[in-house]
C-alpha atoms as a PDB file:
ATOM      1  CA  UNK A   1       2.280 -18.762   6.622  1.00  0.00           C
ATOM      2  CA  UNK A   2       5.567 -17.881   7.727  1.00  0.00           C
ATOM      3  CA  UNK A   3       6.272 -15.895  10.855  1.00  0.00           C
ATOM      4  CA  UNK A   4       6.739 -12.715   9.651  1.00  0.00           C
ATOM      5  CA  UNK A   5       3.221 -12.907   7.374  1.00  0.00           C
ATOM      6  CA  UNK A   6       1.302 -12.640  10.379  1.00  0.00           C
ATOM      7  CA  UNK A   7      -2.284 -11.122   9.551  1.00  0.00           C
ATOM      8  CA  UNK A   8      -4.955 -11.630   6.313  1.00  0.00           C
ATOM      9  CA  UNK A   9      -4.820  -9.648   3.237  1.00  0.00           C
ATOM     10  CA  UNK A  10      -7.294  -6.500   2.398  1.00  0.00           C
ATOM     11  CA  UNK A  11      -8.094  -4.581  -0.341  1.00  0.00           C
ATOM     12  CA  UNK A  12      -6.931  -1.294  -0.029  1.00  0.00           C
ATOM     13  CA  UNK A  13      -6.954   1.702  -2.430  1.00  0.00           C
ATOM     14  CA  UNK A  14      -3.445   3.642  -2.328  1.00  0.00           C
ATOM     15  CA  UNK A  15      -1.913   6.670  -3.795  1.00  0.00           C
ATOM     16  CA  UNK A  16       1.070   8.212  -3.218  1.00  0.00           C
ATOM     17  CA  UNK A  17       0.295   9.323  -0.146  1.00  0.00           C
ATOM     18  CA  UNK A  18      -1.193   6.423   1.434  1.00  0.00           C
ATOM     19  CA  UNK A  19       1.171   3.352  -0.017  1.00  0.00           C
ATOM     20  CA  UNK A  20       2.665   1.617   2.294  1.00  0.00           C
ATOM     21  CA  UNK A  21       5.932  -0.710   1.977  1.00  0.00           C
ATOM     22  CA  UNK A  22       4.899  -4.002   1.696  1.00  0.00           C
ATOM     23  CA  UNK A  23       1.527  -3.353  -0.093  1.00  0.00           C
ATOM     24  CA  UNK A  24       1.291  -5.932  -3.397  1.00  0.00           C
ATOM     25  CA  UNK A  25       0.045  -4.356  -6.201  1.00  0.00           C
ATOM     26  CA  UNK A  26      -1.053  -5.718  -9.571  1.00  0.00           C
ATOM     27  CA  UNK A  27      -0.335  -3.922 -12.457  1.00  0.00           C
ATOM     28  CA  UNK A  28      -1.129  -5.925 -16.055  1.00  0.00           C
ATOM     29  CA  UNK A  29      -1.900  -8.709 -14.138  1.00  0.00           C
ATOM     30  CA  UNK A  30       1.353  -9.012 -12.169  1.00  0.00           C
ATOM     31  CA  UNK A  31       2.011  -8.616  -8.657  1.00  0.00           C
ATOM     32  CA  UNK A  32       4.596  -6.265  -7.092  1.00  0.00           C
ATOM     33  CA  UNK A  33       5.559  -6.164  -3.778  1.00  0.00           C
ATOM     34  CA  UNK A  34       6.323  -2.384  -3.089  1.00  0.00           C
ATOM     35  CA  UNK A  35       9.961  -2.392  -1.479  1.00  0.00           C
ATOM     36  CA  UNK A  36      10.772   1.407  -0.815  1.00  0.00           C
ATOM     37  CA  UNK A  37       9.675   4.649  -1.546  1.00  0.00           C
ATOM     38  CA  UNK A  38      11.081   7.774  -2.291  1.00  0.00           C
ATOM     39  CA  UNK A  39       9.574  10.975  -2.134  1.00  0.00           C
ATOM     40  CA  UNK A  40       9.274  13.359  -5.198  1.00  0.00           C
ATOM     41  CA  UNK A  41       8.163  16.972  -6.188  1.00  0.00           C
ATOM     42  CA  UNK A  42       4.467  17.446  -6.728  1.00  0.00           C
ATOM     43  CA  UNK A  43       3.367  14.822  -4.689  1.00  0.00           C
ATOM     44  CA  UNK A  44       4.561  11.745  -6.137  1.00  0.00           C
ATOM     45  CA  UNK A  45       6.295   9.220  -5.518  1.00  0.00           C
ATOM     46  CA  UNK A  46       8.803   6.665  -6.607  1.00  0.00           C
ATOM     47  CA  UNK A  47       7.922   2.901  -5.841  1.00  0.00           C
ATOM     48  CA  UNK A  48      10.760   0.378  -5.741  1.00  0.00           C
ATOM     49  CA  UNK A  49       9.946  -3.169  -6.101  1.00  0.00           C
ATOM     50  CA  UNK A  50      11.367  -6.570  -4.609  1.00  0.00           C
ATOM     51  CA  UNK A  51      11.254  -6.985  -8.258  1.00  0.00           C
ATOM     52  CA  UNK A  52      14.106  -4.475  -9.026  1.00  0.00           C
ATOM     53  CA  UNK A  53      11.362  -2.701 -11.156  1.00  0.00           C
ATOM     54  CA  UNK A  54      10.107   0.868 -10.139  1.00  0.00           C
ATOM     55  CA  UNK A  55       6.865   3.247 -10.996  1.00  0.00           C
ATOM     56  CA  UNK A  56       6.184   6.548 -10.159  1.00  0.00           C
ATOM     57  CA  UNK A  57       2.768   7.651  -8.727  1.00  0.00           C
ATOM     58  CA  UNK A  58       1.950  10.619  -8.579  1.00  0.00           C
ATOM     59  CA  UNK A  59      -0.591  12.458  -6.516  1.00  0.00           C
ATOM     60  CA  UNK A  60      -3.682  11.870  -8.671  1.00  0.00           C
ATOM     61  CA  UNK A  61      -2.625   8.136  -9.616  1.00  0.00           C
ATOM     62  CA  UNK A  62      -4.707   5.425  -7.001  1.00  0.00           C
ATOM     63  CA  UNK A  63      -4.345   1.985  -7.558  1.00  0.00           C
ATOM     64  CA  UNK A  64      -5.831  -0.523  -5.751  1.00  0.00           C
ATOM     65  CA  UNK A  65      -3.268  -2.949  -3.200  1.00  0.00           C
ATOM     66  CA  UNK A  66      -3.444  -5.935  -1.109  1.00  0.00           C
ATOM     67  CA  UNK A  67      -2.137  -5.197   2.635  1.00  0.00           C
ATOM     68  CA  UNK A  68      -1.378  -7.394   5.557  1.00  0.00           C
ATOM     69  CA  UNK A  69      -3.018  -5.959   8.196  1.00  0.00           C
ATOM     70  CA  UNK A  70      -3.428  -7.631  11.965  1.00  0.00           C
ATOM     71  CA  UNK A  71      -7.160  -8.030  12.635  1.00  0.00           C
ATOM     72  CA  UNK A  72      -6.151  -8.357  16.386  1.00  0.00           C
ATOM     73  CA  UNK A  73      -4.582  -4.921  16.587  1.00  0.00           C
ATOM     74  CA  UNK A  74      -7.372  -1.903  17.277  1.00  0.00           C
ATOM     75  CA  UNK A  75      -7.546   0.576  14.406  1.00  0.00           C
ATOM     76  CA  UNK A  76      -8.483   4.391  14.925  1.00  0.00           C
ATOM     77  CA  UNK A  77     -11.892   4.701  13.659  1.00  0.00           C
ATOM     78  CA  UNK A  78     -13.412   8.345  12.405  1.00  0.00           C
ATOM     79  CA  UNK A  79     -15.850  10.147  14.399  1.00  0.00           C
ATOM     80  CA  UNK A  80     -19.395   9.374  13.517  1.00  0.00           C
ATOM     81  CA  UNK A  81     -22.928  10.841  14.268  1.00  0.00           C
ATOM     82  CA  UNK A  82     -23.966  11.221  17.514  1.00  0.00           C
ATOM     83  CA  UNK A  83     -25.215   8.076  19.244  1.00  0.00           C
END
């Protein structure tokens, strides 16, 4: 692992408003690494790929991504029932 990989891979279901850069997604059995993002009308949004390639997702597409997260780090957690 190189320094800046630091973390372990998740599965994570995206859409367009909940990709991240940096999430790997397979499409056709290919990974892309999602490079930028641009925002578009109606929701969607324009993915940009280290691969030069590009797909647009729009509000009702969800795909399912692999993201680096740090397990160290504390994530907000939801409210739950009472204790």
């Amino acid at each position: 692992m190189t320094s800046g990989e630091n973390g372990v891979l998740v599965s994570v279901e995206v859409d367009a408003g909940t990709v991240r850069r940096g999430d790997q997604i397979m499409l056709g059995g290919q990974v892309f690494i999602v490079l930028d993002m641009a925002a578009m009308r109606g929701g969607a949004r324009r993915l940009q790929f280290a691969s030069g390639e590009s797909l647009t997702m729009l509000r009702t597409t969800v795909l399912w991504a692999a993201r680096r997260v740090d397990p160290r780090l504390k994530r907000r957690r939801l409210p739950g029932p009472p204790a």
